[in-house]
Protein backbone atom coordinates (compact mmCIF):
# COMPACT_ATOMS: atom_id res chain seq x y z
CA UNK A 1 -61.39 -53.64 -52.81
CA UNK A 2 -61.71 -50.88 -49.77
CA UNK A 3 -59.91 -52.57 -46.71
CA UNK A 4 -61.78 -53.19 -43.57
CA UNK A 5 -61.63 -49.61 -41.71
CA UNK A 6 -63.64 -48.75 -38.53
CA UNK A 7 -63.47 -45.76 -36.69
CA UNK A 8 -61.47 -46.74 -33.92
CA UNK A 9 -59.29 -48.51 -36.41
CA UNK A 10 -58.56 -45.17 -38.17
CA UNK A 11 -58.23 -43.08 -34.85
CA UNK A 12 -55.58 -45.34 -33.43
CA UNK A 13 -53.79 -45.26 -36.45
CA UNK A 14 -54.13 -41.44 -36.56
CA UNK A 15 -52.93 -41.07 -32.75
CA UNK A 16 -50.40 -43.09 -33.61
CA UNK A 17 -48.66 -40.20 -35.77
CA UNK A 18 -47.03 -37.85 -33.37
CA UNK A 19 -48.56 -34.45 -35.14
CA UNK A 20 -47.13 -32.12 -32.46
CA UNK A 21 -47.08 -28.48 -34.39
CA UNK A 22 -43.64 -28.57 -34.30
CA UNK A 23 -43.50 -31.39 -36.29
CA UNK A 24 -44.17 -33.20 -39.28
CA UNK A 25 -47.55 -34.37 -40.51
CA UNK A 26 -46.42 -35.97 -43.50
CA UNK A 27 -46.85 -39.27 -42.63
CA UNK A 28 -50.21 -38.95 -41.04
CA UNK A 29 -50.98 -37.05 -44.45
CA UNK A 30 -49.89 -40.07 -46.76
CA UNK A 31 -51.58 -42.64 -44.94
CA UNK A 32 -55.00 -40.56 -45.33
CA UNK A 33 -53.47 -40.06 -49.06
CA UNK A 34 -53.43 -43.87 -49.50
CA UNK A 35 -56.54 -44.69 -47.57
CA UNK A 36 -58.81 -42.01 -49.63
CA UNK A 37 -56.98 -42.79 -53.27
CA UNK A 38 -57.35 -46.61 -52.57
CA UNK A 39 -61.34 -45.88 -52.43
CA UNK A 40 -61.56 -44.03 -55.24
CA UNK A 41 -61.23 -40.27 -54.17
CA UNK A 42 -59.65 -37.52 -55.91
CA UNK A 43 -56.96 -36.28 -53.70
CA UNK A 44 -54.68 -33.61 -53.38
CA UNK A 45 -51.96 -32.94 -51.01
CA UNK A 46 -50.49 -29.33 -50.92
CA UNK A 47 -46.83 -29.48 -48.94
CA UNK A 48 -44.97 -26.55 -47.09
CA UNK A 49 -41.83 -25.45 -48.34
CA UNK A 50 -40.27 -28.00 -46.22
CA UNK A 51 -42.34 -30.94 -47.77
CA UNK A 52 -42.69 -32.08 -44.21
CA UNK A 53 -46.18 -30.77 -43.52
CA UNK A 54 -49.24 -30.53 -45.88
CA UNK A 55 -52.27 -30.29 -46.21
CA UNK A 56 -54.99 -32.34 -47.79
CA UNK A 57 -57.85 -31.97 -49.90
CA UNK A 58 -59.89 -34.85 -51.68
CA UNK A 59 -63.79 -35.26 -52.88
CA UNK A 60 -65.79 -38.05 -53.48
CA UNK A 61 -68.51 -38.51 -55.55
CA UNK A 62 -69.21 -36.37 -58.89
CA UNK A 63 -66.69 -33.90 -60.08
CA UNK A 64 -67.31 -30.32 -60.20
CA UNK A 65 -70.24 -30.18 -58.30
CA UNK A 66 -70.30 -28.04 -55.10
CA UNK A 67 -70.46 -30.40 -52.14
CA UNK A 68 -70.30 -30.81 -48.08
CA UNK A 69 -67.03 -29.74 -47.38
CA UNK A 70 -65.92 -31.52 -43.51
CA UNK A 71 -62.62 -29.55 -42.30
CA UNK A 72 -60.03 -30.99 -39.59
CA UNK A 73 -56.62 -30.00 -38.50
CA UNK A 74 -53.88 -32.74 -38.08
CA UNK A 75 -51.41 -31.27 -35.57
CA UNK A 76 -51.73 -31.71 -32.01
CA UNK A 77 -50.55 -29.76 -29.21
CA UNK A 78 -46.93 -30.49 -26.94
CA UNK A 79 -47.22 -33.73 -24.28
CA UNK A 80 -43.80 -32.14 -22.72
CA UNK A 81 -43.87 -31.37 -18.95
CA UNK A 82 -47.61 -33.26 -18.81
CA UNK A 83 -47.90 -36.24 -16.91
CA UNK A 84 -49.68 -38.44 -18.52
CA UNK A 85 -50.77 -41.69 -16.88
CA UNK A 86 -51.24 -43.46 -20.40
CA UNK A 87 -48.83 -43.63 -23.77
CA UNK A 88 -50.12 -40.35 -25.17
CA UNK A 89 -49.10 -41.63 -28.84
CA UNK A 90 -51.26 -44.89 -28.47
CA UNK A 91 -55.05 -45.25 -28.26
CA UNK A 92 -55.71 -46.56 -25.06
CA UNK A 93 -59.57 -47.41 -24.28
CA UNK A 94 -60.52 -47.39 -20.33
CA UNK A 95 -63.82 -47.03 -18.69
CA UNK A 96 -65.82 -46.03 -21.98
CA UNK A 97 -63.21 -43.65 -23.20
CA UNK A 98 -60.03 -43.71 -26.13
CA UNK A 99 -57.55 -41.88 -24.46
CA UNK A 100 -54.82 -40.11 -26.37
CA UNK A 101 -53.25 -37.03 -27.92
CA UNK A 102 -55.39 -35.88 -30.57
CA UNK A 103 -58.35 -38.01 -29.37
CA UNK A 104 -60.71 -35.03 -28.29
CA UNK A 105 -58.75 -32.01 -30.48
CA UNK A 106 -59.48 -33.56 -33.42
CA UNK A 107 -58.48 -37.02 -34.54
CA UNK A 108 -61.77 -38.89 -33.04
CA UNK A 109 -63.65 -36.39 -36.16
CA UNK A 110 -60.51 -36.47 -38.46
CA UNK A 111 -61.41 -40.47 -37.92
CA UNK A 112 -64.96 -40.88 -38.56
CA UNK A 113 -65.01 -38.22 -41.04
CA UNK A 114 -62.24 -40.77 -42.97
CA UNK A 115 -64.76 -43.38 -42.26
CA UNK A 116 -67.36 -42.18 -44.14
CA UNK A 117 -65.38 -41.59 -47.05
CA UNK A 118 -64.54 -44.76 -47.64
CA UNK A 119 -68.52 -45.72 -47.10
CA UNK A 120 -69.49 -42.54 -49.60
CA UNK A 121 -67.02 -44.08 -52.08
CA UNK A 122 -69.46 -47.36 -52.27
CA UNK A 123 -72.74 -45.11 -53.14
CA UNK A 124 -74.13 -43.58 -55.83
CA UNK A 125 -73.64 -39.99 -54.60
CA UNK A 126 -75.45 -37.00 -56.18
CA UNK A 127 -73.99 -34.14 -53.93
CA UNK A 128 -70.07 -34.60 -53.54
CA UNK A 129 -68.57 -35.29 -49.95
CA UNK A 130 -64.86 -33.22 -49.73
CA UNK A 131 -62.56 -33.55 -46.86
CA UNK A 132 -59.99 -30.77 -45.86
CA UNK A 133 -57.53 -32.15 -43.36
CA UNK A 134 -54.97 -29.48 -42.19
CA UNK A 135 -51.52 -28.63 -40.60
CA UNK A 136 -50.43 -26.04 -37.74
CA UNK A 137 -53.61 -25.26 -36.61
CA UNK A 138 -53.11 -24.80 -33.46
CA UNK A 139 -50.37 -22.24 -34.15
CA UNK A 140 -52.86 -19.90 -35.56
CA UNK A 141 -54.47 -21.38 -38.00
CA UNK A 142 -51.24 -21.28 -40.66
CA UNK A 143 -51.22 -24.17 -42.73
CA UNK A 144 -55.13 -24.14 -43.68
CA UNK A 145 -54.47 -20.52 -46.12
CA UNK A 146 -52.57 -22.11 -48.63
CA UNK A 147 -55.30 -24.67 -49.41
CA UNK A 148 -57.89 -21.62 -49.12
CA UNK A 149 -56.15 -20.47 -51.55
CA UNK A 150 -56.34 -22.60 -53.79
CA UNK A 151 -60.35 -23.33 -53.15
CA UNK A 152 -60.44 -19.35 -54.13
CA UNK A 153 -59.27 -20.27 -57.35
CA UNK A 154 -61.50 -23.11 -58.31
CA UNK A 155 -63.89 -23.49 -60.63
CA UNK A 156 -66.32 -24.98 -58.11
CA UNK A 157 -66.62 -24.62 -54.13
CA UNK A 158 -68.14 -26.40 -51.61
CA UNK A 159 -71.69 -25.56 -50.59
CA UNK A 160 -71.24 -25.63 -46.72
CA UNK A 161 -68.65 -26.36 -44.13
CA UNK A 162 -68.60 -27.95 -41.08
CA UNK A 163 -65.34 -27.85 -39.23
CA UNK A 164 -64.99 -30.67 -36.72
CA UNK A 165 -63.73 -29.43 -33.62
CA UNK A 166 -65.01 -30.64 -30.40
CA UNK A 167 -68.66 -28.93 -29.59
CA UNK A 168 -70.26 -32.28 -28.13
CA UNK A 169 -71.68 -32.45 -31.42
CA UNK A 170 -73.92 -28.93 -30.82
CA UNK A 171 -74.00 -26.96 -33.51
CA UNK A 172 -71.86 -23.64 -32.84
CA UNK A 173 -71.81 -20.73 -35.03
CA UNK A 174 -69.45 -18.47 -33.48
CA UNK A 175 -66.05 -17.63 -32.48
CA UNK A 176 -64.29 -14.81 -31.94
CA UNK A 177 -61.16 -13.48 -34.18
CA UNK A 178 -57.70 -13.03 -32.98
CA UNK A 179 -54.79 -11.06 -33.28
CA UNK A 180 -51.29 -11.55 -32.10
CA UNK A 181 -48.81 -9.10 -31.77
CA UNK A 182 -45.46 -7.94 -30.57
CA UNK A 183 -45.02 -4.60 -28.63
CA UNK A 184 -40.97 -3.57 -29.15
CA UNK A 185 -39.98 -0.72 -26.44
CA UNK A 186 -36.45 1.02 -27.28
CA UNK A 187 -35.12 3.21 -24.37
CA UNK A 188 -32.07 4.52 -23.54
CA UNK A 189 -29.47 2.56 -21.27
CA UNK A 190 -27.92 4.33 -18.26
CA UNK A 191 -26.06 2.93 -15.22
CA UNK A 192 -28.80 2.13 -12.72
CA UNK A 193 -26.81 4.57 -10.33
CA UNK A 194 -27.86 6.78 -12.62
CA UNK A 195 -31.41 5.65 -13.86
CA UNK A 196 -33.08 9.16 -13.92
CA UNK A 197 -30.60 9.52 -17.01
CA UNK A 198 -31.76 6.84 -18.80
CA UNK A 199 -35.10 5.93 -20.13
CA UNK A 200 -35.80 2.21 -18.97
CA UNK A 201 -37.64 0.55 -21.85
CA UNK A 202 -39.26 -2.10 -19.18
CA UNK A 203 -40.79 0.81 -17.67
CA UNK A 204 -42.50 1.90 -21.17
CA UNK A 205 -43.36 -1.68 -21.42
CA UNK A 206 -45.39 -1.61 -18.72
CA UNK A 207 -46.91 2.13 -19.56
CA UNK A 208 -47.93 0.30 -22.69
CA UNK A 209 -49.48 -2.99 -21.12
CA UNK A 210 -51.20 0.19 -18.48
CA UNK A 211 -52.76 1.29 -21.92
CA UNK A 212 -54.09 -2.19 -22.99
CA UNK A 213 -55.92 -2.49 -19.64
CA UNK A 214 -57.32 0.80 -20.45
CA UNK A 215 -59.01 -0.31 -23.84
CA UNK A 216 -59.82 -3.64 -22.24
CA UNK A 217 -61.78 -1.72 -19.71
CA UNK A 218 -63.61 0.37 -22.10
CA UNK A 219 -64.46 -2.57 -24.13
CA UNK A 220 -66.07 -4.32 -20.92
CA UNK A 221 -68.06 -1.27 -20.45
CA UNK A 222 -69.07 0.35 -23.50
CA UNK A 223 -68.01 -2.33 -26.42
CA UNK A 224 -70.07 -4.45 -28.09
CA UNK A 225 -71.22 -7.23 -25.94
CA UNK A 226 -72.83 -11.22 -26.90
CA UNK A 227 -74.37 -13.20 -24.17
CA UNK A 228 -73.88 -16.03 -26.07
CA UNK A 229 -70.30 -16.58 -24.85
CA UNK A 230 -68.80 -16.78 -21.73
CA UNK A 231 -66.84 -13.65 -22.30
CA UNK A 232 -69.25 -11.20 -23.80
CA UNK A 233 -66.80 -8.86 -24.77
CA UNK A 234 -63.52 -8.32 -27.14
CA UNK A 235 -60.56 -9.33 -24.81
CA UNK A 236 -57.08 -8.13 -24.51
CA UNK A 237 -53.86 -9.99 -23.14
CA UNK A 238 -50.35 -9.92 -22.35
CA UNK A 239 -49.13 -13.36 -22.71
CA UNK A 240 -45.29 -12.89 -22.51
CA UNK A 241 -43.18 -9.93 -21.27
CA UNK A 242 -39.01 -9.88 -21.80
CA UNK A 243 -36.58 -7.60 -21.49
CA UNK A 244 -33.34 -6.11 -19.40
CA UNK A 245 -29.95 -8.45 -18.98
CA UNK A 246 -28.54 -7.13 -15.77
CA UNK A 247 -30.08 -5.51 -12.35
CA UNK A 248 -27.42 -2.39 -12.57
CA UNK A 249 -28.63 -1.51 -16.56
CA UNK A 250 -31.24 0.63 -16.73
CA UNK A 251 -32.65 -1.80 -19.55
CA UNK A 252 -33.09 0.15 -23.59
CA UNK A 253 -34.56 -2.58 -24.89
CA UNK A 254 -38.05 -4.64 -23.84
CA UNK A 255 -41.04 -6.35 -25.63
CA UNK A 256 -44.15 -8.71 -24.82
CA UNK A 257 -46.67 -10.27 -26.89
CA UNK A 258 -50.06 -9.92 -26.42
CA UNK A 259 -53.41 -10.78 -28.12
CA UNK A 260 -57.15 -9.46 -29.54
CA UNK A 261 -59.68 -11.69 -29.30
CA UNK A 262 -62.68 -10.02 -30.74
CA UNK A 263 -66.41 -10.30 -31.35
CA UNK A 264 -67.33 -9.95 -35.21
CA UNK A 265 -68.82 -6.65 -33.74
CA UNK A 266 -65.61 -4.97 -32.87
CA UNK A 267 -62.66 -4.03 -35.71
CA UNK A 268 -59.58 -5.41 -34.20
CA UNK A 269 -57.49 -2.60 -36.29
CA UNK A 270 -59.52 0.23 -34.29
CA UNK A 271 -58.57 -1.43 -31.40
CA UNK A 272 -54.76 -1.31 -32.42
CA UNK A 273 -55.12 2.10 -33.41
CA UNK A 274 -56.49 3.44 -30.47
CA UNK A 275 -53.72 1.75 -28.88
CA UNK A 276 -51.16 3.35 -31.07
CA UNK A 277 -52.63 6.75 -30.57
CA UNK A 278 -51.90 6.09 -26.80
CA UNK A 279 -48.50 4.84 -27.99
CA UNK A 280 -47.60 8.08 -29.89
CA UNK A 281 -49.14 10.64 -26.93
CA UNK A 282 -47.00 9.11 -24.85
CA UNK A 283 -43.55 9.49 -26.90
CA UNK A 284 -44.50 13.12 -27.69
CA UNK A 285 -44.83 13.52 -23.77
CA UNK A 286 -41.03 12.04 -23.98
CA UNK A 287 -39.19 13.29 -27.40
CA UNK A 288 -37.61 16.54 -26.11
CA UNK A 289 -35.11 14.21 -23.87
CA UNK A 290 -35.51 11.04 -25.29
CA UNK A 291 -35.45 11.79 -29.41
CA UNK A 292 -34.51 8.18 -30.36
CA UNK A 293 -37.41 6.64 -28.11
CA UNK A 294 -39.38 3.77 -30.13
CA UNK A 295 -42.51 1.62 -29.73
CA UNK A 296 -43.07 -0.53 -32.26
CA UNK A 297 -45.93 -2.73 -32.77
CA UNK A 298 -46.42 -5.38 -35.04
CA UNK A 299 -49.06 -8.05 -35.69
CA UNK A 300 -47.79 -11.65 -35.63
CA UNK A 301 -50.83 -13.93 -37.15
CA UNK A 302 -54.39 -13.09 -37.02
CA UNK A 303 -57.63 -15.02 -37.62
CA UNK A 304 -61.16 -13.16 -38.54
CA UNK A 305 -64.03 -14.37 -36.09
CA UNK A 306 -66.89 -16.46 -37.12
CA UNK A 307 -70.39 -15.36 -37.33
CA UNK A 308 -73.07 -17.33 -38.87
CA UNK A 309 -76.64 -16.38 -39.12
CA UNK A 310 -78.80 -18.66 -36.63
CA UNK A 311 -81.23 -19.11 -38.88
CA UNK A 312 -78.54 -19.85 -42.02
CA UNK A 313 -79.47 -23.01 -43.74
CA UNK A 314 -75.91 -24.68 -42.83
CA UNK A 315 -77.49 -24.11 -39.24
CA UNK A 316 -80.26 -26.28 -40.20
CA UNK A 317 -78.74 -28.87 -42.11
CA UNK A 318 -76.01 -29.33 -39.39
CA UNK A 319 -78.39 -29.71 -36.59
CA UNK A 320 -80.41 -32.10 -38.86
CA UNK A 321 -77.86 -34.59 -39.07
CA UNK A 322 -76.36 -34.07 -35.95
CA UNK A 323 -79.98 -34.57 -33.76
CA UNK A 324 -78.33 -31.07 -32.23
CA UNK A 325 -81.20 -28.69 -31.07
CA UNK A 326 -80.18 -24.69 -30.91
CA UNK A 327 -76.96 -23.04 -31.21
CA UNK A 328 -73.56 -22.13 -29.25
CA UNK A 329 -70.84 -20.43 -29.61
CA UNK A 330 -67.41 -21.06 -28.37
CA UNK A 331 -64.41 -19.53 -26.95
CA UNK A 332 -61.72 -21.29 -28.91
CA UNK A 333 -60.85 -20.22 -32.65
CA UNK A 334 -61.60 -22.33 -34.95
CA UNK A 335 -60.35 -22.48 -38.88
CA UNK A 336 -63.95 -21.62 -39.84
CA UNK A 337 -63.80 -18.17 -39.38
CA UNK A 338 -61.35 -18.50 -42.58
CA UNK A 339 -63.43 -20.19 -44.66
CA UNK A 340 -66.50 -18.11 -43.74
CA UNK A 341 -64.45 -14.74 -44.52
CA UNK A 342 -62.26 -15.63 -47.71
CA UNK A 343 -64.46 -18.14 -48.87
CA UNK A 344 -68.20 -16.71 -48.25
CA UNK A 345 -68.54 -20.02 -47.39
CA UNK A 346 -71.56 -21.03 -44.79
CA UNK A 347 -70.04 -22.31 -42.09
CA UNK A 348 -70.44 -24.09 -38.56
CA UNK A 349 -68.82 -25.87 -36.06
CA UNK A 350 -69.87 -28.98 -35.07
CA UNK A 351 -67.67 -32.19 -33.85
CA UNK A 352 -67.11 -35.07 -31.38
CA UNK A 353 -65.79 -34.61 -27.58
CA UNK A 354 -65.14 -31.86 -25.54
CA UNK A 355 -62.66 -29.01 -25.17
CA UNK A 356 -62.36 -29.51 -21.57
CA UNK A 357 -60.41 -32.58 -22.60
CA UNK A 358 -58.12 -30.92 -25.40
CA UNK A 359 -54.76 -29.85 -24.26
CA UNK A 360 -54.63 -31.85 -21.42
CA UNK A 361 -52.63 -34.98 -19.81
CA UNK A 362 -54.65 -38.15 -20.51
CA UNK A 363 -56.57 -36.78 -23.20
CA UNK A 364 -59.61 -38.24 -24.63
CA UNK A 365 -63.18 -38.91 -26.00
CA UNK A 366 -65.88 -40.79 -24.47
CA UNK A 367 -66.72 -44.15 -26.76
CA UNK A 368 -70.30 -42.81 -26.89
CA UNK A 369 -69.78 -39.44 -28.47
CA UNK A 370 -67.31 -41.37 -31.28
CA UNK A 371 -70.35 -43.75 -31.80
CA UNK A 372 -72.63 -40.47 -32.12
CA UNK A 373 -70.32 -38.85 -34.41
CA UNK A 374 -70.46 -41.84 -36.61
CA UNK A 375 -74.76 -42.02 -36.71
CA UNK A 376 -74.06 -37.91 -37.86
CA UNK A 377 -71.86 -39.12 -41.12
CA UNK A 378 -74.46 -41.98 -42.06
CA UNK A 379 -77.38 -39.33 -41.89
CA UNK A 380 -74.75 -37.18 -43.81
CA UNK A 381 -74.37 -39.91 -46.26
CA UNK A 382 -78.28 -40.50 -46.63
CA UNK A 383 -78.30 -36.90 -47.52
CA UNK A 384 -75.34 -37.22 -50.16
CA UNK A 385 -77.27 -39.50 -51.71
CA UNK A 386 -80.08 -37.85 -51.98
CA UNK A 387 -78.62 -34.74 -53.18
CA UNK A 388 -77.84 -32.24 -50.39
C-alpha cells in the first residue's frame, strides 16, 4: 500500500535534510530510496567514494523503454553568516509561501516530481517516467557525471529531459557553459628595499587579470552576442586573488581563480588560448632576467552550455504540460547542459519558483507556483499514459 504523500508532505521532509554541498545527502537519498521502492519503482543509488553522497536514479512504468527523464539536484547552498528570520532546516509556511533552504533551489520540484511517482506507480503507464535526483550541484555540477555515465552505457535512454530548476515554470532552453580555473604566478623574491631585483609575482597577477579584461572587452565588442539573456556575451571573472605573506617580501608566489561563462557560440578553449598566448608574450618579454618565471593555468571544473532548438519537440511538449507560452533562457548553469552534450539528449529547463529567491536568507516558494508545478506532473502523467 503507497503511504499518504502530498507535496508539501514530501518538501518538508526533504528540507528537513540539511544537503549543504559540503555535506552528506545520504539520508535525503534513502528516504527517496524507500519512498520510490515502496511504490514499486526500480531504483538505483550510485554513492561517492565516501558512501556519504549519491546519486539516484529510478523509473517507473515499463522497463526498457525510453521515457521522460525529470532531473533535480539534492544539495543546497551554506545558511552560515545569513540571517535568517525562520529555521532554515524546517518548512515554515507564512503569507502564501514555504519558506526554507532548498525550497526555491530545488526541493519544492525534487518534491512534486516524488509526488508523481508515487501517483505514476498506480497507472497503467505506456511511456516510462525516470527520476534523476543528484549531489554537489551547486559545486559545479560534480556528482551528476557519474550517473551520466552510466545512462551512456545503457541499453535504453530517456527520450527528453526536463531539469527542474526554478524558471517560474517557463520553459528555458539555454544556459551558458562555464569554466573555472586557477592562474599560478611564480616570481622571484627580493627584499622590498630592493624590489627592482625581484620579480613580484602579485604584480604578474595582476598583468594577467589586465589580459582577461582585454579578452572580456573584445568579446563585448566583437564576440558572439544573444539577446536572449541578460548578458549577451561570453563573460570573464576574477573571483578570488591570493598571494604575498609579508609587506617587506617582494612576493614569488601569487594566484586567483577566475571563470568563463560562455555562449554555445564561443569555444571556451580559444578563449584560454588566446589568453595563454598573452601569458607566454609576456614571459618572453621577461626570460632574459627572470629564466625561472612561471604562469601556470589550469582548469578546475567546467560545464558545456545548453542550447536547445526553439522549435525542438522537448520545447513543445514542455510548454504543453507546463501551460508555458515561448521560451527563456537563463543566467544560472544548470545540469542540462550535461545531459544535452554527453547524452544528445533533448533537453529544457523548466521548474517551480524563482532564482531571485535561491541562495538567499529566508528562502522560499510561493504556495501557488508548488500547486502549479503539481497541475504540470498530472498533465505529465495524462501523457505517460497515453504514451508520450
Amino acid at each position: 500500500m503507497i503511504e499518504d504523500w502530498s507535496t508539501r508532505k514530501i518538501l518538508e521532509r526533504l528540507i528537513s535534510f540539511p544537503t549543504v554541498s559540503a555535506d552528506p545527502n545520504i539520508d535525503l537519498i534513502q528516504f527517496c530510496k524507500g519512498l520510490l521502492e515502496r511504490a514499486g519503482a526500480a531504483v538505483t543509488v550510485l554513492k561517492d567514494e565516501t558512501g556519504t553522497k549519491a546519486n539516484l536514479y529510478a523509473t517507473i512504468g515499463p522497463e526498457n523503454t525510453p521515457g521522460v527523464l525529470l532531473s533535480g539536484h539534492t544539495d543546497v547552498v551554506p545558511v552560515a553568516g545569513q540571517n535568517w528570520t525562520v529555521p532554515p532546516f524546517e518548512l515554515t509556511e507564512n503569507d502564501g509561501k514555504f519558506f526554507g533552504r532548498g525550497t526555491a533551489d530545488m526541493k519544492g520540484f525534487v518534491a512534486c516530481a516524488l509526488n508523481l511517482a508515487l501517483k505514476a506507480a498506480q497507472a497503467n503507464l505506456k511511456t516510462p517516467l525516470h527520476l534523476a535526483f543528484s549531489y554537489d550541484e551547486e559545486l559545479g555540477c560534480l556528482g551528476v557525471r557519474s550517473l551520466i555515465d552510466q545512462l551512456a552505457n545503457a541499453p535504453f535512454q530517456p527520450k527528453l529531459c526536463i531539469v527542474g530548476e526554478p524558471t517560474s515554470l517557463r520553459v528555458a532552453t539555454g544556459h551558458k557553459g562555464k569554466t573555472a580555473a586557477r592562474l599560478t604566478a611564480i616570481g622571484q623574491s627580493s627584499h622590498s628595499a630592493l624590489a627592482p631585483s625581484g620579480l613580484n609575482a602579485i604584480h604578474m597577477a595582476c598583468d594577467m587579470i589586465g589580459f582577461i579584461r582585454e579578452i572580456q572587452e573584445e568579446l563585448s565588442k566583437n564576440g558572439h552576442q544573444d539577446g536572449d539573456y541578460d548578458v549577451p556575451y561570453s563573460t570573464l571573472h576574477v573571483g578570488v586573488f591570493q598571494g604575498g605573506t609579508v609587506l617587506n617580501i617582494v612576493p614569488n608566489h601569487a594566484e586567483f581563480l577566475f571563470e568563463i561563462r560562455n555562449l554555445a557560440g564561443d569555444d571556451p578553449n580559444q578563449i584560454l588560448s588566446d589568453l595563454r598566448k598573452k601569458r607566454d608574450a609576456y614571459l618572453d618579454n621577461i626570460k632574459d632576467r627572470f629564466p625561472d618565471a612561471k604562469i601556470e593555468i589550469e582548469i578546475t571544473n567546467s560545464y558545456p552550455p545548453l542550447a536547445t532548438p526553439k522549435d525542438a519537440k522537448v520545447v513543445q511538449f514542455t510548454q504543453e504540460i507546463s501551460s508555458s507560452q515561448g521560451t527563456i533562457k537563463v543566467a544560472f548553469g544548470t545540469e542540462g547542459g550535461l545531459f544535452s552534450d554527453v547524452l544528445g539528449l533533448p533537453t529544457v529547463v523548466c521548474g517551480p519558483g524563482s532564482m531571485d529567491q535561491g541562495h538567499k536568507p529566508d528562502e522560499f516558494i510561493a504556495v501557488d507556483q508548488l500547486a502549479a508545478c503539481d497541475d504540470m506532473m498530472e498533465e505529465l502523467l495524462s501523457r505517460l499514459v497515453c504514451g508520450v
